[in-house]
Protein backbone atom coordinates (compact mmCIF):
# COMPACT_ATOMS: atom_id res chain seq x y z
CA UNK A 1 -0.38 16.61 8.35
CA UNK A 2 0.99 13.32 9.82
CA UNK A 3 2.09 10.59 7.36
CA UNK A 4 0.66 6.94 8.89
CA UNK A 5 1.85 4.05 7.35
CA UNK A 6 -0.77 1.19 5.92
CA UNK A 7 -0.15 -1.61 4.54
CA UNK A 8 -1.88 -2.58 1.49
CA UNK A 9 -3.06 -5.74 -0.38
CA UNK A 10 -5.44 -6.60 -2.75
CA UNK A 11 -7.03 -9.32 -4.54
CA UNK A 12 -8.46 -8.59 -8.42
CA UNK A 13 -9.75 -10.66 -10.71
CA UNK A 14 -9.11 -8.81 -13.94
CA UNK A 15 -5.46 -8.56 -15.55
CA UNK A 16 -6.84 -5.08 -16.84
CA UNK A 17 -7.75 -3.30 -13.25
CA UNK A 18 -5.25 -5.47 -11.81
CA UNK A 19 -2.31 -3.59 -13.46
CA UNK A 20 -4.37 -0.55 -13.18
CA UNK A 21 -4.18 -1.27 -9.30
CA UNK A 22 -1.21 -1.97 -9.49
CA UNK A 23 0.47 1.03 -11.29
CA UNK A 24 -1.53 3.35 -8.79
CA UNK A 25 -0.18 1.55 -5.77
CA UNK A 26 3.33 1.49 -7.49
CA UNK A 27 3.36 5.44 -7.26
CA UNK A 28 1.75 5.76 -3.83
CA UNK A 29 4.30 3.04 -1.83
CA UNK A 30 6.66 0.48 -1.82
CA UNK A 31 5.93 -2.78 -3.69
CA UNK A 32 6.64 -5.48 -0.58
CA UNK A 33 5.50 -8.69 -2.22
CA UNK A 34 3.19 -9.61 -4.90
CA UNK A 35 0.11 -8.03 -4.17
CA UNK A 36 1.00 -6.04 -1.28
CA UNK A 37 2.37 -2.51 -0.88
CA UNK A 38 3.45 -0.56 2.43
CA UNK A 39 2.28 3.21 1.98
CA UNK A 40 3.48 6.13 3.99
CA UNK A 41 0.36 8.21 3.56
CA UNK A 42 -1.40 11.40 5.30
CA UNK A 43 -5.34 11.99 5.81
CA UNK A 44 -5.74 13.28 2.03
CA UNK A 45 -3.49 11.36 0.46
CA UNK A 46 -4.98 8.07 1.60
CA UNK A 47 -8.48 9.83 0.51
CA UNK A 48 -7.54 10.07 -2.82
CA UNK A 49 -5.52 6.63 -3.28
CA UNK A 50 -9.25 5.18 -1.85
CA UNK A 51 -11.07 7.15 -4.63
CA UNK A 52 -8.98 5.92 -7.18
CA UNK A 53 -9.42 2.83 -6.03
CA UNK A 54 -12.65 2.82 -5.59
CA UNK A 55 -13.23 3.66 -9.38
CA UNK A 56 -10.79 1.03 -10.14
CA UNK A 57 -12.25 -2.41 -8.90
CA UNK A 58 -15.19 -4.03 -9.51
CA UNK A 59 -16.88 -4.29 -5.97
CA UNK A 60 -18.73 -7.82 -6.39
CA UNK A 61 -14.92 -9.31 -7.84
CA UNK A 62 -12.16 -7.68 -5.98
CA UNK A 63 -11.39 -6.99 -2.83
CA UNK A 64 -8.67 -4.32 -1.66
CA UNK A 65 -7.78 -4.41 2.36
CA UNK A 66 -5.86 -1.24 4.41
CA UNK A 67 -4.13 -2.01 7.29
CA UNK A 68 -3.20 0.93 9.66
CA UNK A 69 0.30 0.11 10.58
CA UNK A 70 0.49 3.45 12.73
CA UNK A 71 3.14 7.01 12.42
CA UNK A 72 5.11 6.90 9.20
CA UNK A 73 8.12 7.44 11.17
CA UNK A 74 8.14 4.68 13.17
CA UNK A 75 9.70 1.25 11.75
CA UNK A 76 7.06 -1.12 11.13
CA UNK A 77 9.37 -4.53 11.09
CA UNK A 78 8.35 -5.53 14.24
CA UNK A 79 4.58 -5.35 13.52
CA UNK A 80 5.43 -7.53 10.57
CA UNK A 81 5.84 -11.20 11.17
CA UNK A 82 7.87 -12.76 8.33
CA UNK A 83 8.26 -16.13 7.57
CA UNK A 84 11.26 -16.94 5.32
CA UNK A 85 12.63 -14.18 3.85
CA UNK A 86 12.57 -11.28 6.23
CA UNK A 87 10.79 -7.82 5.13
CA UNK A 88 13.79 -4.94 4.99
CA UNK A 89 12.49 -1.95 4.34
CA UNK A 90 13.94 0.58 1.29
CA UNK A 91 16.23 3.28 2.74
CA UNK A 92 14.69 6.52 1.94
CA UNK A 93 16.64 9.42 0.84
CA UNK A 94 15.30 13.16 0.83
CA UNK A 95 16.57 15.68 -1.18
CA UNK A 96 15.70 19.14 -0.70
């Protein structure tokens, strides 16, 4: 299956599901900023990561948003307009 890239930021109210958010995103991407994680993801993957989610936030208090950057492989940088400090992605080593 082919890995897509989305970028993903959210907005929660409570510290508690916050951090609980914020662990689960931890282990599913890269932490780019505060809130906001870039996730190389395919079809079932992302379907979980929603489910968890989805259990995870209170639907009348947070709000989580998923942005479809496009193919994992390509380099998302120039989809990304930074102001300041400019977004460099981590280099990603596979060892088989």
């Amino acid at each position: 299956m082919a890995r897509k890239q989305f970028l993903i930021t959210y907005d929660v109210s409570d510290d508690k599901r916050r951090n609980s958010l914020f662990r689960t995103l931890t282990a599913n991407g890269d932490h780019v900023q505060f809130s906001v994680f870039l996730c190389a993801l395919n079809p079932m993957e992302l379907a979980g990561l929603r489910a968890v989610m989805n259990e995870t936030i209170n639907h009348r208090e947070d709000q989580v948003v998923i942005v479809d950057l496009g193919n994992a492989n390509s380099d998302a940088s120039p989809l990304l307009d930074c102001l300041g400090k400019r977004y460099n992605p981590p280099t990603r080593v596979q060892v088989i």
